[in-house]
Protein backbone atom coordinates (compact mmCIF):
# COMPACT_ATOMS: atom_id res chain seq x y z
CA UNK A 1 0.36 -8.38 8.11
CA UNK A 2 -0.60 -4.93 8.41
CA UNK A 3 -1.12 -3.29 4.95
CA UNK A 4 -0.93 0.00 3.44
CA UNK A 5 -2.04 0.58 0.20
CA UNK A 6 -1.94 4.27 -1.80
CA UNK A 7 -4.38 4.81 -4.55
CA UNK A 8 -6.52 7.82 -5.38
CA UNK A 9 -9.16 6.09 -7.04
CA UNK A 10 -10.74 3.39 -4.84
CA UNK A 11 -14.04 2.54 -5.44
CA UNK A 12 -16.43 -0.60 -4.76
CA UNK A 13 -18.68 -2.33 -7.02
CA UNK A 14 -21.66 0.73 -6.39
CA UNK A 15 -19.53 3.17 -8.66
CA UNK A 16 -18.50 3.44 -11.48
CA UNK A 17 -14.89 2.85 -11.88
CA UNK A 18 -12.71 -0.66 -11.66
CA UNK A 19 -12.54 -2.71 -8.36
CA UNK A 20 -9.43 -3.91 -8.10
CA UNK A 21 -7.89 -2.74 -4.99
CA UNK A 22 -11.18 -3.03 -3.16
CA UNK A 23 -11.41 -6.85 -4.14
CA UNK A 24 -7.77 -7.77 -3.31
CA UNK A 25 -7.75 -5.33 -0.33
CA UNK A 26 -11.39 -7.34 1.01
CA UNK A 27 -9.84 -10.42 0.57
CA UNK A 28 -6.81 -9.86 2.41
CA UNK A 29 -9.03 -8.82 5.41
CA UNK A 30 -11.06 -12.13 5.16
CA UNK A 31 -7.68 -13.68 5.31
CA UNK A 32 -6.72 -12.06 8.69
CA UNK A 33 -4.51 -9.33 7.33
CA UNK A 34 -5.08 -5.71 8.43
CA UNK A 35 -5.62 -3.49 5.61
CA UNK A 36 -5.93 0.55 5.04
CA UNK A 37 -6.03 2.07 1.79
CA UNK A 38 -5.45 5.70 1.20
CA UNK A 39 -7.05 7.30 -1.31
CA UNK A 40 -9.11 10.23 -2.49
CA UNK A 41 -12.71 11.12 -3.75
CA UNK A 42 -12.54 10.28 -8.01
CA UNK A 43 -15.62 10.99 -9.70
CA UNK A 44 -16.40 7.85 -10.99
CA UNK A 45 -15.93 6.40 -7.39
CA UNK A 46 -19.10 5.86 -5.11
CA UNK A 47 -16.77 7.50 -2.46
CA UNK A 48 -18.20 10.40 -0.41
CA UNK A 49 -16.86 12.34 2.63
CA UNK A 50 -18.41 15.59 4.35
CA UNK A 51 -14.80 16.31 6.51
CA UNK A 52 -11.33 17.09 4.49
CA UNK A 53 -10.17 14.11 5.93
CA UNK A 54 -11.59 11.02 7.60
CA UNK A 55 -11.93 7.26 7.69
CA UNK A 56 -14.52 4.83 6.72
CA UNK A 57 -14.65 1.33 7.30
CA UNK A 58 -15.32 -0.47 4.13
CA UNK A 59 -16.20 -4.19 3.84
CA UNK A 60 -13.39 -4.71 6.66
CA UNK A 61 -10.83 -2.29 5.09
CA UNK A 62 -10.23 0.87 6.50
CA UNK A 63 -10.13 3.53 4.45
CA UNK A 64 -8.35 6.92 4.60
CA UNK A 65 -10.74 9.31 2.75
CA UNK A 66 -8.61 12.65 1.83
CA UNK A 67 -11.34 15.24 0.38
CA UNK A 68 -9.46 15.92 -2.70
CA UNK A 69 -11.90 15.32 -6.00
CA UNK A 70 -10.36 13.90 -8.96
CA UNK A 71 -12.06 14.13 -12.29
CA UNK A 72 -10.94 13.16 -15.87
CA UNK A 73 -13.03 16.81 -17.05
CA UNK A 74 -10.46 19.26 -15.38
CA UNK A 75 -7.77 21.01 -16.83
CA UNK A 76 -4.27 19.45 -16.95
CA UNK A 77 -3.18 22.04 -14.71
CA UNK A 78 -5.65 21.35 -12.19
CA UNK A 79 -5.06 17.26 -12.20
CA UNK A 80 -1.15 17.38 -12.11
CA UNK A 81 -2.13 20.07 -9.07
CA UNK A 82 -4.49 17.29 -7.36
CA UNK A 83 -1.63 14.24 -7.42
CA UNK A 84 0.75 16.29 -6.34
CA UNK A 85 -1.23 17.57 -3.07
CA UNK A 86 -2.77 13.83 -2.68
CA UNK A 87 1.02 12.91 -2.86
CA UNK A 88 1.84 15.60 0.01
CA UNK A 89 -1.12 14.99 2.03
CA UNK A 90 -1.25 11.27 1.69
CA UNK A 91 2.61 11.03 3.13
CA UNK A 92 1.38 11.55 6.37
CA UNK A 93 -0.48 8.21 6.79
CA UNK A 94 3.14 6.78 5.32
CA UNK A 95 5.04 8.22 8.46
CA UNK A 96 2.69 7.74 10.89
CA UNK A 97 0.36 4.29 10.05
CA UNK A 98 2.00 1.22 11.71
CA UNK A 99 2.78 -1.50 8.60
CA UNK A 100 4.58 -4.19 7.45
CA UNK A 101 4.57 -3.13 3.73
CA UNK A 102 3.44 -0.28 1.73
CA UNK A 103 1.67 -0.57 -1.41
CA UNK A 104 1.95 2.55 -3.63
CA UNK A 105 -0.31 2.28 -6.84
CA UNK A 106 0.40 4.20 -9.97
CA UNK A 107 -0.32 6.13 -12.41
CA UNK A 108 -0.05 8.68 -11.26
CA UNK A 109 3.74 8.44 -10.09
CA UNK A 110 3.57 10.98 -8.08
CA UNK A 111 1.87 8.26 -5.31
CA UNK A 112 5.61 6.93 -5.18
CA UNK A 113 6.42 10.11 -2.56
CA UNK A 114 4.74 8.55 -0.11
CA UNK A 115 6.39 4.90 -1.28
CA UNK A 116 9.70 6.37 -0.61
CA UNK A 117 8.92 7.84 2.64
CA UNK A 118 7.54 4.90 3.85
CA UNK A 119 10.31 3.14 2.80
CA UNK A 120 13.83 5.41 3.56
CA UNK A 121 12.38 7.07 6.36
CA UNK A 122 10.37 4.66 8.30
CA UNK A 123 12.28 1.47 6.82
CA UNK A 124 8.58 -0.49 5.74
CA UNK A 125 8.86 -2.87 2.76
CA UNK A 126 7.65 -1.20 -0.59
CA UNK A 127 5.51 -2.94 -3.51
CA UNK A 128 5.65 -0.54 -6.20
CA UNK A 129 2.69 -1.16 -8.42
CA UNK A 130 2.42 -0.15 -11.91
CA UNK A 131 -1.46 0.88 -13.19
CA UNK A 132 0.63 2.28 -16.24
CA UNK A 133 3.67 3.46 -17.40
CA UNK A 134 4.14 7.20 -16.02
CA UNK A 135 5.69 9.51 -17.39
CA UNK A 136 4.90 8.30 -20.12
CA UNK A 137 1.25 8.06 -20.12
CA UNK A 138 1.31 11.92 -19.29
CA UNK A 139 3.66 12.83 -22.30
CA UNK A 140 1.40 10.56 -24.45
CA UNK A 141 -1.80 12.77 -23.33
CA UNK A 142 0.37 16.18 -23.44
CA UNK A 143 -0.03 16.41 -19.85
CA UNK A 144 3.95 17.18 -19.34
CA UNK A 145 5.37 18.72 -22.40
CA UNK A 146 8.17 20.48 -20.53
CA UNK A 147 11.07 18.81 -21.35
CA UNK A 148 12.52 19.56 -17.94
CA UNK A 149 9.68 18.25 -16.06
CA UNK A 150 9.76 14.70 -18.15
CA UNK A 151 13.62 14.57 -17.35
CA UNK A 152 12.67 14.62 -13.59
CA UNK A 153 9.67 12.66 -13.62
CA UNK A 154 11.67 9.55 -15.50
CA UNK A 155 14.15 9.97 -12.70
CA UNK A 156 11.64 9.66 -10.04
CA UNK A 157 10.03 7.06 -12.17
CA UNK A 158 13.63 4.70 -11.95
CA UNK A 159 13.90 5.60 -8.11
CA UNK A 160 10.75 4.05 -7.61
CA UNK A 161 11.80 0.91 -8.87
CA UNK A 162 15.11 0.76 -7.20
CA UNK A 163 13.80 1.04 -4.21
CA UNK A 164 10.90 -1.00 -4.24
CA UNK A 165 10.99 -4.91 -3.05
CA UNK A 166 9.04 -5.50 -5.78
CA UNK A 167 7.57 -4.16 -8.66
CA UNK A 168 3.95 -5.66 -9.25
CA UNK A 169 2.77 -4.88 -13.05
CA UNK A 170 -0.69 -4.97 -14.36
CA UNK A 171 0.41 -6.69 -17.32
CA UNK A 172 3.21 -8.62 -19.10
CA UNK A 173 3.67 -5.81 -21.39
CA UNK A 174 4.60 -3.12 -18.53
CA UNK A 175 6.49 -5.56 -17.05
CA UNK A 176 8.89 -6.28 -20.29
CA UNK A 177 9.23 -2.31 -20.47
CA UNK A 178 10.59 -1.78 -17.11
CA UNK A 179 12.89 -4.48 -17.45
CA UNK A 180 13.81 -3.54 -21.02
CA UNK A 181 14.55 0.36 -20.46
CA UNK A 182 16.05 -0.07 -16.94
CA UNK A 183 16.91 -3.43 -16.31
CA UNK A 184 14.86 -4.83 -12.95
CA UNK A 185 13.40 -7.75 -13.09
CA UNK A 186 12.08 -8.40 -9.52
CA UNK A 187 9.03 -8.15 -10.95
CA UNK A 188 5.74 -9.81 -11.24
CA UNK A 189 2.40 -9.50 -13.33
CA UNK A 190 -1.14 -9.34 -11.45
CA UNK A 191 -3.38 -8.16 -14.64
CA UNK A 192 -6.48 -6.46 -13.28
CA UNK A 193 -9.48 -9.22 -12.25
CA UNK A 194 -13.11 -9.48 -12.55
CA UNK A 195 -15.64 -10.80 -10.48
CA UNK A 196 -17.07 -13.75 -11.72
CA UNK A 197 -19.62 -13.75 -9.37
CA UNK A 198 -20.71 -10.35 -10.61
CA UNK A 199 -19.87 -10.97 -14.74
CA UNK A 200 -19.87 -14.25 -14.87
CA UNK A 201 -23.56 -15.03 -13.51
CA UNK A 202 -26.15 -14.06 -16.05
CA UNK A 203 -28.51 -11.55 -15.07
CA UNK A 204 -31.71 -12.39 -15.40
CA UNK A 205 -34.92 -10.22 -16.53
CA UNK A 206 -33.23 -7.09 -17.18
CA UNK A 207 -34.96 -4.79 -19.43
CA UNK A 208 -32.68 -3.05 -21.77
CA UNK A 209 -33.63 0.20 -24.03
CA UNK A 210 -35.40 -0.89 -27.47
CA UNK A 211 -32.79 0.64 -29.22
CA UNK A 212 -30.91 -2.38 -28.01
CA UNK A 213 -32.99 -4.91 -29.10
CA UNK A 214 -32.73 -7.47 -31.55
CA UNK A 215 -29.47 -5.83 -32.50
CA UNK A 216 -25.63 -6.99 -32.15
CA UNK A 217 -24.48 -4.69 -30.13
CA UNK A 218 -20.83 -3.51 -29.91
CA UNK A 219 -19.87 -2.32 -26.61
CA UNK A 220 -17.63 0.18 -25.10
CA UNK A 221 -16.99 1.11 -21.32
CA UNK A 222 -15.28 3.68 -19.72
CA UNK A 223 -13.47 6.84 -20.73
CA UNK A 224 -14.50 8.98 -23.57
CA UNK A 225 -11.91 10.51 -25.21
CA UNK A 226 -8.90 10.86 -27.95
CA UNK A 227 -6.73 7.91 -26.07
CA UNK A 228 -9.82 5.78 -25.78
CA UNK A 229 -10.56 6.44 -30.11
CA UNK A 230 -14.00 7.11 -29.62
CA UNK A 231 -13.78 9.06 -32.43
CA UNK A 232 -12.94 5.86 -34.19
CA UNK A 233 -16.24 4.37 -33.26
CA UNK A 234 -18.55 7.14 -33.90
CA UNK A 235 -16.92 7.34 -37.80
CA UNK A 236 -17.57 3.74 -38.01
CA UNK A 237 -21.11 4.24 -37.20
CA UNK A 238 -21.69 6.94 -39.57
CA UNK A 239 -20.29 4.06 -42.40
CA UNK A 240 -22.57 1.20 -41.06
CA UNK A 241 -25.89 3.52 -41.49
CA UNK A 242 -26.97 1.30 -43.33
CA UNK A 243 -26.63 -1.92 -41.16
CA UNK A 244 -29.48 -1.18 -38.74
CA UNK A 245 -28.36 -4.61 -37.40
CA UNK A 246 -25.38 -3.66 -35.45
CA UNK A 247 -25.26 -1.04 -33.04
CA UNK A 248 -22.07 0.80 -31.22
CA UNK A 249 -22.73 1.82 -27.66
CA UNK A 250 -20.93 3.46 -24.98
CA UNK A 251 -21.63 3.91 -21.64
CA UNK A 252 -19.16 6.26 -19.49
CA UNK A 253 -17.77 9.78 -19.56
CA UNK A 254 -15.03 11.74 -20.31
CA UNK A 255 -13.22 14.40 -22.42
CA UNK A 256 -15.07 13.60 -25.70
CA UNK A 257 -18.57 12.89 -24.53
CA UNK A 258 -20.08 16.35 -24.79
CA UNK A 259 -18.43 16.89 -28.01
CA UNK A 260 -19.91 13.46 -29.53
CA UNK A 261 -23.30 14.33 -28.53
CA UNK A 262 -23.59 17.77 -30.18
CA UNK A 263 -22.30 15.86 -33.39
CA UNK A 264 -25.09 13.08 -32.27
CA UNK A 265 -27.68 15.80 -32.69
CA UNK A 266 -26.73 17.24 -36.11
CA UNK A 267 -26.31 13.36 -37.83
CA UNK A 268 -28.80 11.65 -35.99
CA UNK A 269 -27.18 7.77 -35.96
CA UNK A 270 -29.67 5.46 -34.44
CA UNK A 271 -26.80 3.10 -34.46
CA UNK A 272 -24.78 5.39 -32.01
CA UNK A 273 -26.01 5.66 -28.71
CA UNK A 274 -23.77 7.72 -26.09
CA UNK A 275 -25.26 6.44 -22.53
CA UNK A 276 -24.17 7.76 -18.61
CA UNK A 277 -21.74 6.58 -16.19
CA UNK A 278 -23.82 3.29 -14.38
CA UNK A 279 -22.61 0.76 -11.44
CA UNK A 280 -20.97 -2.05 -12.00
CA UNK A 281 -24.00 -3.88 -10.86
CA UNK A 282 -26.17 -2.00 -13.27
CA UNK A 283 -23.64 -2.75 -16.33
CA UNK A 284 -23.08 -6.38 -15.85
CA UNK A 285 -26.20 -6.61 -17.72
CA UNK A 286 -25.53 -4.65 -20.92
CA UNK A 287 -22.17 -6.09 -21.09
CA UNK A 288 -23.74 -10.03 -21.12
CA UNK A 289 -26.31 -9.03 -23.58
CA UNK A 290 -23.58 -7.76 -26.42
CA UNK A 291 -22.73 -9.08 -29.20
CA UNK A 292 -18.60 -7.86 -28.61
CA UNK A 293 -16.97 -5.88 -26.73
CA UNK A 294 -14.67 -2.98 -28.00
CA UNK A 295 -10.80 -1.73 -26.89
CA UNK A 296 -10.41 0.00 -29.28
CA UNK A 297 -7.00 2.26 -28.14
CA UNK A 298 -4.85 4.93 -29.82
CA UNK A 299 -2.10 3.37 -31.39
CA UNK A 300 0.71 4.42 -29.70
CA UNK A 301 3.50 1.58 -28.71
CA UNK A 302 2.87 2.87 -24.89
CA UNK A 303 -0.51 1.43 -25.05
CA UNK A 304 0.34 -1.67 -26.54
CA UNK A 305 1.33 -2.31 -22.34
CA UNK A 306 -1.85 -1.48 -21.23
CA UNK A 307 -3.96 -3.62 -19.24
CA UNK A 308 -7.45 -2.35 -19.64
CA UNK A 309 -10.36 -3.42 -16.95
CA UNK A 310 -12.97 -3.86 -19.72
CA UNK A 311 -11.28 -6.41 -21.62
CA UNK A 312 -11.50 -8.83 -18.40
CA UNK A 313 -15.08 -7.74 -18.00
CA UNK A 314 -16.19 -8.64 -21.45
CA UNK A 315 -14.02 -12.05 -21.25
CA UNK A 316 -15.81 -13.20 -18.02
CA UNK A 317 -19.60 -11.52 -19.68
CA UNK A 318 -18.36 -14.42 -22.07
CA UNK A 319 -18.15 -11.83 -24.82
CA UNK A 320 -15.75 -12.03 -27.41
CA UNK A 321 -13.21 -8.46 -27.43
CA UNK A 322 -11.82 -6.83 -30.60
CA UNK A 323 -9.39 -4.49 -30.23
CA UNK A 324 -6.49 -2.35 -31.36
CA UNK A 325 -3.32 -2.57 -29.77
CA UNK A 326 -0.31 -4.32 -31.00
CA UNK A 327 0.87 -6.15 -27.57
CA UNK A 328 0.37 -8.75 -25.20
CA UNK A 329 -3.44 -8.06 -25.65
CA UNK A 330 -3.18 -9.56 -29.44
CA UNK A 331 -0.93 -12.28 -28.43
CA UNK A 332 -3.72 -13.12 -25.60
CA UNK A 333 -6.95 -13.12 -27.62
CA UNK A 334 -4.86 -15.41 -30.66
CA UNK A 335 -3.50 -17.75 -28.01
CA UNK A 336 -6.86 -18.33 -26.40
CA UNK A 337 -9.07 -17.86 -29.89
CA UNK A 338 -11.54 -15.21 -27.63
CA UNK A 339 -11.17 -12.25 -29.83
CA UNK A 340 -9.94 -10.21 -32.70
CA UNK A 341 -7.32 -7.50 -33.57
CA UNK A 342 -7.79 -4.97 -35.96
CA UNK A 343 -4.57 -2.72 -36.77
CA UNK A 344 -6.00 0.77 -37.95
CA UNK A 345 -7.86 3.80 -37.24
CA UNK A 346 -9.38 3.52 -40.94
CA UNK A 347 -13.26 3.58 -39.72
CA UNK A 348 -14.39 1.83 -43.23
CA UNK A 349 -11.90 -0.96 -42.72
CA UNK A 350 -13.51 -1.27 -38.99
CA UNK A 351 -17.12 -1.94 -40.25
CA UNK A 352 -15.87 -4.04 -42.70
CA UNK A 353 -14.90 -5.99 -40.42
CA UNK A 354 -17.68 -6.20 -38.28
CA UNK A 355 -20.09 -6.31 -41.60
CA UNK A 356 -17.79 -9.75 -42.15
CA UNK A 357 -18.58 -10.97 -38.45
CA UNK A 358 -22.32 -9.58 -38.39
CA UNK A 359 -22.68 -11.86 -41.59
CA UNK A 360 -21.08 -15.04 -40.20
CA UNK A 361 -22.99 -16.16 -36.42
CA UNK A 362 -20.65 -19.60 -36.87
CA UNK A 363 -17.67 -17.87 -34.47
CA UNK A 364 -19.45 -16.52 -32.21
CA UNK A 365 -20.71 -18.92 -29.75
CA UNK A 366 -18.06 -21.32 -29.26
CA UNK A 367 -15.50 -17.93 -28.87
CA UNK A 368 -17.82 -16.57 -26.10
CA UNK A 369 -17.24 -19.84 -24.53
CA UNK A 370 -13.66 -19.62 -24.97
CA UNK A 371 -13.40 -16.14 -23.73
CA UNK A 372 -15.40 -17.14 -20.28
CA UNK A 373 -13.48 -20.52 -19.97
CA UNK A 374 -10.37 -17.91 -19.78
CA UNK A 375 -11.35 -15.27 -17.65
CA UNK A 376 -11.91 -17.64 -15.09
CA UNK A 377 -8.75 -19.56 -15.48
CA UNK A 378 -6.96 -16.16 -15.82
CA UNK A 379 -8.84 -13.53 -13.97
CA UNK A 380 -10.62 -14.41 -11.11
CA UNK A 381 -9.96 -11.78 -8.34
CA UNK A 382 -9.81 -14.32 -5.16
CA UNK A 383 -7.44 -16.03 -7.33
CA UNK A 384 -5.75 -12.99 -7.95
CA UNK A 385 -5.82 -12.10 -4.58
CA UNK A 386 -4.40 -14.74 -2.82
CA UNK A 387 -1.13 -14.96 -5.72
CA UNK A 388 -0.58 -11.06 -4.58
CA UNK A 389 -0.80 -12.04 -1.31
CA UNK A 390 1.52 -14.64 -1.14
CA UNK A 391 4.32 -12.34 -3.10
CA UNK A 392 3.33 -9.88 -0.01
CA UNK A 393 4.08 -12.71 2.50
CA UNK A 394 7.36 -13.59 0.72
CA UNK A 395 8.38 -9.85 0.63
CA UNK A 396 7.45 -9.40 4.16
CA UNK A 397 9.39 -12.13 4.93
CA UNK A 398 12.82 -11.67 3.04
CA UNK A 399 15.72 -9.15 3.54
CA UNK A 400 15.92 -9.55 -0.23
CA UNK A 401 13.98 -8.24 -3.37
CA UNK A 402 11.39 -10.95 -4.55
CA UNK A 403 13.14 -12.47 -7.28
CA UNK A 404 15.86 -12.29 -9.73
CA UNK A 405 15.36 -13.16 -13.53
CA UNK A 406 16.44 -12.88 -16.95
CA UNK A 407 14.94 -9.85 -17.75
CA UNK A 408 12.67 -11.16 -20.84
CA UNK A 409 10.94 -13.63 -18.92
CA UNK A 410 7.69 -12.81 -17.25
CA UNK A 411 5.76 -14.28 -14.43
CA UNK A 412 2.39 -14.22 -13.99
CA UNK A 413 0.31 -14.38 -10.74
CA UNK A 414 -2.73 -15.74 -10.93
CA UNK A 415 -3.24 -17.26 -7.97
């Protein structure tokens, strides 16, 4: 098959953001498929280009670099400005690039323009995949707060579906929504994966910081900011002062970082520690080494859907995960006994909690074993891969959508 996939924020294991289309895209190459993704340069991404637009050959996958930087730091304006010209300017590749089906990967939904081009225009079979729910993710962050503007976006939102083959969700949660609010179903899951090879293999001889050592270590990766609660965590620092046992880390960037660190410098919390954007290569090892890791998410029922790359991480580090949201997440980490749920942004009832744990070591061995036994039962990317891939074949294949269900019954891939 020859492959299209649209996504503006590839990026392989040597940056800094999740791998996902780069594994499944690599291993549908091994496989014999033919596979370009187009995409743009994010700032967590280890993607560079000197010319506003050219291709690189990645690992076997060709890759359409447009020279449009994405970062979660600008303004509103100036992101909602840089998916709509990545939606423009990517549309070319969609009329012109031979394929057999067209991937279009969203959030943003704006990437469904070139979907829908693809699709009416140069009749290529469309996967529509869903990152997270948009609009709604935008309204949640005040990103659209013109009523008009939401109107149209939720109608480009439910043409995207329609005319997709299939709708692929990243978890069971987005897929209930879509199915609830507009009634398809030819749907499947494919959460997000992990490498195994990469989480699952313990690092040896790492040197962490001091400040690391000898303590239980709660970990958070990824963006900094109001969705992501880190205020959440630093307030539950400032009440465990006096446990100089556990320590709350986070390592990435975002809105809130710059913020957190001026309020670092006033306090001075030894038990917070605010640390840079690394490589997935480079944070395999902090993740092994802690004691849990944290989701800890706004509560907003949108989020409850979401299907957040760290939580596989941690599961496959085989480190137990609390988090926050009231969703499939909760019902996962109960089912499989590989985590905890707390349900409030009280920071006192937080470190409570984790005062409870820190004072108990009984759980936490056997649940790291759990929580590794289930990544790689669940969340293996070649797995992964090859489930995705055969849903591609049978899509490929058919002059029909991909399936037809009742529309509260979910299906996951996993291989």
């Amino acid at each position: 098959m020859k492959i299209i996939y649209f996504y503006q924020y590839f990026s392989t294991p040597k940056g800094s953001w999740g791998t996902r289309v780069y594994d499944f895209a690599k291993r549908w190459t091994e496989e014999g498929h033919e596979v370009t993704v187009v995409t743009s340069i994010y700032a967590k991404s280890d993607l560079k280009a000197s010319r506003w637009s050219e291709e690189q050959l990645i690992d076997g996958i060709r890759v359409k670099v447009l020279n449009l930087e994405i970062n979660n730091k600008q303004s509103i304006l100036r992101r909602i400005w840089t998916f709509l010209v990545f939606a423009v300017w990517s549309s070319w590749y969609a009329l012109t690039l031979p394929a057999d089906v067209v991937v279009a990967s969203s959030g943003p939904i704006t990437v469904g323009l070139p979907g829908l081009l693809a699709r009416y225009v140069r009749g290529r079979k469309l996967v529509f995949e869903v990152r997270d729910l948009w609009p709604d993710t935008a309204i949640l962050m005040e990103a659209l707060p013109n009523k008009l503007a939401q109107k149209l976006a939720y109608w480009f939102e439910r043409q995207c579906y329609r005319a997709a083959h299939l709708i692929v969700a990243l978890s069971p949660g987005i897929q209930q929504n879509i199915a609830k609010r507009y009634g398809f179903t030819h749907s499947i899951s494919v959460p997000n994966a992990t490498n195994l090879d990469l989480f699952g293999t313990p690092v040896p001889s790492v040197n962490l910081p001091d400040a690391l050592s000898g303590k239980k270590v709660v970990i958070y990766t990824g963006n900094i900011g109001a969705v992501n609660n880190s205020g959440l965590l630093y307030e539950t620092a400032k009440v465990l002062q006096n446990r100089s046992d556990i320590v709350m880390l986070l390592i990435g960037d975002g809105q809130m970082k710059q913020a957190l660190q001026d309020q670092l410098k006033q306090d001075a919390l030894p038990n917070f520690l605010l640390y840079d954007l690394m490589p997935k290569n480079e944070l395999v090892a902090y993740v092994q080494r802690a004691w849990l890791a944290i989701v800890p998410l706004k509560r907003a029922p949108l989020l409850d859907t979401s299907s957040p790359n760290k939580l596989m991480e941690a599961l496959a580090a085989g480190v137990p995960v609390i988090q926050t949201t009231e969703g499939w997440i909760k019902q996962f980490l109960e089912e499989h006994q590989c985590g905890f749920t707390f349900s409030s942004d009280d920071p006192n009832e937080l470190a409570n909690l984790l005062i409870k744990l820190a004072d108990d070591p009984a759980w936490r061995q056997p649940m790291g074993q759990r929580a590794a036994r289930v990544a790689r039962h669940l969340f293996d990317k070649n797995q992964l891969a090859i489930g995705y891939l055969t849903a591609l074949h049978h899509v490929c294949q058919s002059n029909e959508r991909y399936t037809n269900r009742p529309a509260d019954r979910t299906q996951w891939v996993s291989g």
